[in-house]
N, C-alpha and C. Protein backbone atom coordinates (compact mmCIF):
# COMPACT_ATOMS: atom_id res chain seq x y z
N UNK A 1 0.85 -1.18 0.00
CA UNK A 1 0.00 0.00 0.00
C UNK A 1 0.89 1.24 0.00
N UNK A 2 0.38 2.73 -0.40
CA UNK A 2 1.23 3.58 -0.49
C UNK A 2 1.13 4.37 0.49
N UNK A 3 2.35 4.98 1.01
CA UNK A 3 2.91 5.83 2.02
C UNK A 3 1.18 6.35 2.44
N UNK A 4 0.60 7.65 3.20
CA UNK A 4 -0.46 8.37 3.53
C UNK A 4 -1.70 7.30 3.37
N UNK A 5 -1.86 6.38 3.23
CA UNK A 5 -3.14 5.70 3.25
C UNK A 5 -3.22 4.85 3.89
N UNK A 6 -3.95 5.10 4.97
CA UNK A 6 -3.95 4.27 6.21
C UNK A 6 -5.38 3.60 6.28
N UNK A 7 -5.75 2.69 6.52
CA UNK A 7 -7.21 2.10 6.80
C UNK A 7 -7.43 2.13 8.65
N UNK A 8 -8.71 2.05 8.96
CA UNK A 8 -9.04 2.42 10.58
C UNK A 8 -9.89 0.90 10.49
N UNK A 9 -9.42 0.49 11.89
CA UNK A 9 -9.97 -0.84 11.94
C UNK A 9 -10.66 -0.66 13.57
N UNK A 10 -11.75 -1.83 13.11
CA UNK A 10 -12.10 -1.15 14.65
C UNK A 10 -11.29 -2.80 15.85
N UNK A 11 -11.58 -3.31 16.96
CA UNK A 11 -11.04 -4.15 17.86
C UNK A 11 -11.56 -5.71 17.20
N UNK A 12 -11.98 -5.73 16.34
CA UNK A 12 -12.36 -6.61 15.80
C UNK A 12 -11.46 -7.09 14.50
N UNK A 13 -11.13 -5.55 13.95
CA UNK A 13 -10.26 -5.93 12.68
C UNK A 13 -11.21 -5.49 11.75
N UNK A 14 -12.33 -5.44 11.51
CA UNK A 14 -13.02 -4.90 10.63
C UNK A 14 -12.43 -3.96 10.09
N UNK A 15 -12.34 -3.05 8.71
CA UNK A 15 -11.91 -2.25 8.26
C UNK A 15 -13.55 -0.97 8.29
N UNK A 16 -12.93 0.27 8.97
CA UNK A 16 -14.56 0.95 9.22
C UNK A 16 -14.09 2.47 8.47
N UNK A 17 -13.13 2.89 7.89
CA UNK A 17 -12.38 3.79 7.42
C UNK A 17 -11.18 3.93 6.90
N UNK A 18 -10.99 5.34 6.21
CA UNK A 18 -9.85 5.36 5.43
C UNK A 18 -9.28 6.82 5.98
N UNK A 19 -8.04 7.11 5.84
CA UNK A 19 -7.32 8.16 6.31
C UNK A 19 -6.20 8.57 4.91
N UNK A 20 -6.56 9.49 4.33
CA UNK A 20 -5.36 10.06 3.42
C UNK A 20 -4.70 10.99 3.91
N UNK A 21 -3.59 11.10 4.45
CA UNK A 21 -2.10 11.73 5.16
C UNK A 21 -2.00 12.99 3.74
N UNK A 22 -2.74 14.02 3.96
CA UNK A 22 -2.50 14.33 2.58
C UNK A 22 -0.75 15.31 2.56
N UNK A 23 -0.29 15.58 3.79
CA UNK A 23 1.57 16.10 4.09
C UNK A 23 1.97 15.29 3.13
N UNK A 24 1.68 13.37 3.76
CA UNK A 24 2.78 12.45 3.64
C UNK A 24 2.75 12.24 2.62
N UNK A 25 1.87 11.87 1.70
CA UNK A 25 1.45 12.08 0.13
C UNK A 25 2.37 12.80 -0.55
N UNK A 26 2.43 14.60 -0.02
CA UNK A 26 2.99 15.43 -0.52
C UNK A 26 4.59 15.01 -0.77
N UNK A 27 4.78 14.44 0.68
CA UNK A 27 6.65 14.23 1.21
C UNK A 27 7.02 13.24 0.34
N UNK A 28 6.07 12.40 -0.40
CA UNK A 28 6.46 11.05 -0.96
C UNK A 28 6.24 11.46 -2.68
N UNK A 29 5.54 12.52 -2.91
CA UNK A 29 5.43 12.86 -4.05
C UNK A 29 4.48 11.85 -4.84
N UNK A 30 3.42 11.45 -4.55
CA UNK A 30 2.49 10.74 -4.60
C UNK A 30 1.25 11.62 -5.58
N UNK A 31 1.06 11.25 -6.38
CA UNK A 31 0.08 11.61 -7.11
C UNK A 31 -1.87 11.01 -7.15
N UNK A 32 -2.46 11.87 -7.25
CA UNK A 32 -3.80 11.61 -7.30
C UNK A 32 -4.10 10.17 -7.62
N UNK A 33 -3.72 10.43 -9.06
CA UNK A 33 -3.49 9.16 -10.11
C UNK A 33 -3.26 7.97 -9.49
N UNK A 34 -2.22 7.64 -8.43
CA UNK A 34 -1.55 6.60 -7.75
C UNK A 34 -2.56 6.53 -6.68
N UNK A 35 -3.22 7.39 -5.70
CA UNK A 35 -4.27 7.12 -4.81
C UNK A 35 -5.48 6.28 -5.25
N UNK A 36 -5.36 7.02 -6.67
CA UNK A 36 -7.06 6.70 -6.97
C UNK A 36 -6.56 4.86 -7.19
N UNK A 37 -5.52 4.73 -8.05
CA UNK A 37 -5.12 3.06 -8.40
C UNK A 37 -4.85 2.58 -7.49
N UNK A 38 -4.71 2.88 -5.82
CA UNK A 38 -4.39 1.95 -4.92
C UNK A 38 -5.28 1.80 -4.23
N UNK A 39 -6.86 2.83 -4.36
CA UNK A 39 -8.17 2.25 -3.94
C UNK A 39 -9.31 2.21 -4.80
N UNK A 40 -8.35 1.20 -6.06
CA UNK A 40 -9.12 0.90 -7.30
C UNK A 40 -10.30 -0.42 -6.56
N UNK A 41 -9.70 -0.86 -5.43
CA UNK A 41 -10.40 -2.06 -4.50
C UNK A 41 -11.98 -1.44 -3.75
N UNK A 42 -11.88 -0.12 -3.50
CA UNK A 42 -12.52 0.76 -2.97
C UNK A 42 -14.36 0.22 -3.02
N UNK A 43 -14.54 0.37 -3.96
CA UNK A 43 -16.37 -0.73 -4.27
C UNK A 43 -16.53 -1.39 -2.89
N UNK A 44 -15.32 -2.40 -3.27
CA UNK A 44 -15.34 -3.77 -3.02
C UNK A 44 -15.82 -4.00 -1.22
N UNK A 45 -14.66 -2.80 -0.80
CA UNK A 45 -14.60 -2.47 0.71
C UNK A 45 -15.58 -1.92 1.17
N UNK A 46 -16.10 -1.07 0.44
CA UNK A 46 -17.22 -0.34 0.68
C UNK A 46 -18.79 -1.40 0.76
N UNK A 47 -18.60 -2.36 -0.14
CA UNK A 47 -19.75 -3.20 0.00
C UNK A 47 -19.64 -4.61 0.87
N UNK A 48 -17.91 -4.62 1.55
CA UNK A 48 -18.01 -5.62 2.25
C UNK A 48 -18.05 -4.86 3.97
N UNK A 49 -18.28 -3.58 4.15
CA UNK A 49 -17.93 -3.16 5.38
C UNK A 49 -19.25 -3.67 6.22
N UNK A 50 -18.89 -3.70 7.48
CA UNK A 50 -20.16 -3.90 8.00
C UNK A 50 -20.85 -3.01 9.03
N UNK A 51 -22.18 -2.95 9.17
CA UNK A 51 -23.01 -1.94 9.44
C UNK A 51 -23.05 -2.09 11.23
N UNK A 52 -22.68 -1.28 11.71
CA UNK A 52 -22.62 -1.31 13.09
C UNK A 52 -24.62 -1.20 13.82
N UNK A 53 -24.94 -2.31 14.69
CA UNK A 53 -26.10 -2.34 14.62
C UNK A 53 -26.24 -0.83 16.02
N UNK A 54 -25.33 -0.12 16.57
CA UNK A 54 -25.34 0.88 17.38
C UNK A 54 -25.72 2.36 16.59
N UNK A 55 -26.00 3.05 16.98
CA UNK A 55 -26.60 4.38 15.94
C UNK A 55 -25.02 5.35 16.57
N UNK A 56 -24.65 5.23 15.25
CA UNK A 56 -23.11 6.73 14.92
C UNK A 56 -23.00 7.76 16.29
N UNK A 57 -21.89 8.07 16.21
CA UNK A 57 -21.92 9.73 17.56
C UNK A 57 -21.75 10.17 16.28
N UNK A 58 -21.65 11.69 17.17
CA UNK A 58 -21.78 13.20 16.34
C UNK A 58 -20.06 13.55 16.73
N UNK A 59 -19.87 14.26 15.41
CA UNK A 59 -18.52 15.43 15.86
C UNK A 59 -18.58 15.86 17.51
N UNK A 60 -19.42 16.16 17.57
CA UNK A 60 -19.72 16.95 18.99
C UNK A 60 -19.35 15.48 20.31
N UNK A 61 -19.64 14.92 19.81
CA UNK A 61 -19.26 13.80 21.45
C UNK A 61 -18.58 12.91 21.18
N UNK A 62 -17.45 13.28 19.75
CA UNK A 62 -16.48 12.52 19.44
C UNK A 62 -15.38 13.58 20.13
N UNK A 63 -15.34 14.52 20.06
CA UNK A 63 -14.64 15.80 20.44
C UNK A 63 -14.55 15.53 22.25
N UNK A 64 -15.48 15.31 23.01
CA UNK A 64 -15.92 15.61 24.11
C UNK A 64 -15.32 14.03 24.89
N UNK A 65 -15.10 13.05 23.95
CA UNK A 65 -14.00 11.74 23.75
C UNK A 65 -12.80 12.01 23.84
N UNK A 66 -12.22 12.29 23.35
CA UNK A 66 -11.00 12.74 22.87
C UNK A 66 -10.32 13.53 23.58
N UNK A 67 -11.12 14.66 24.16
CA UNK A 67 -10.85 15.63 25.48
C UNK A 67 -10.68 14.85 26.64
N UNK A 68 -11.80 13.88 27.05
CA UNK A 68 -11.55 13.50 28.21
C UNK A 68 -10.21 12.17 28.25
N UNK A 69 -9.56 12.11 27.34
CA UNK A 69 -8.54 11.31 26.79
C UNK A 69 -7.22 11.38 27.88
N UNK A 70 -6.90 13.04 26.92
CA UNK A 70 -5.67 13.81 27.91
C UNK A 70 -6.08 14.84 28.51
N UNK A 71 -6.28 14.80 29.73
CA UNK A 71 -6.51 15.86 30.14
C UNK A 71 -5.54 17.15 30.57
């Protein structure tokens, strides 16, 4: 896989996201072109992810997570 593209897994291993490093991209000289061909798989993931039967948080009490992290 290329440098800036990281996948988010949750404790299970499931794959639940994607992260583009768009610096590290830059530092590696990585082109669009090369992103788009290394999540040419992208469909695939997208239709094998699975649907969490819990209802999503908001920005707002993902933030309010994260705070109480480091205090």
């Amino acid at each position: 896989m290329i440098e800036g593209i990281n996948f988010i897994t949750d404790e299970k291993g499931h794959q639940k996201g994607i992260i583009l490093d768009l610096p590290v991209l830059k530092k590696h000289k990585i082109k669009a072109s090369e992103v788009i061909e290394a999540l040419s798989g992208l469909q695939q993931l997208i239709d094998n992810a699975e649907h969490d039967s819990k209802e999503a948080g908001n920005w707002g009490s993902a933030k309010e997570t994260l705070k109480n992290l480091h205090p």
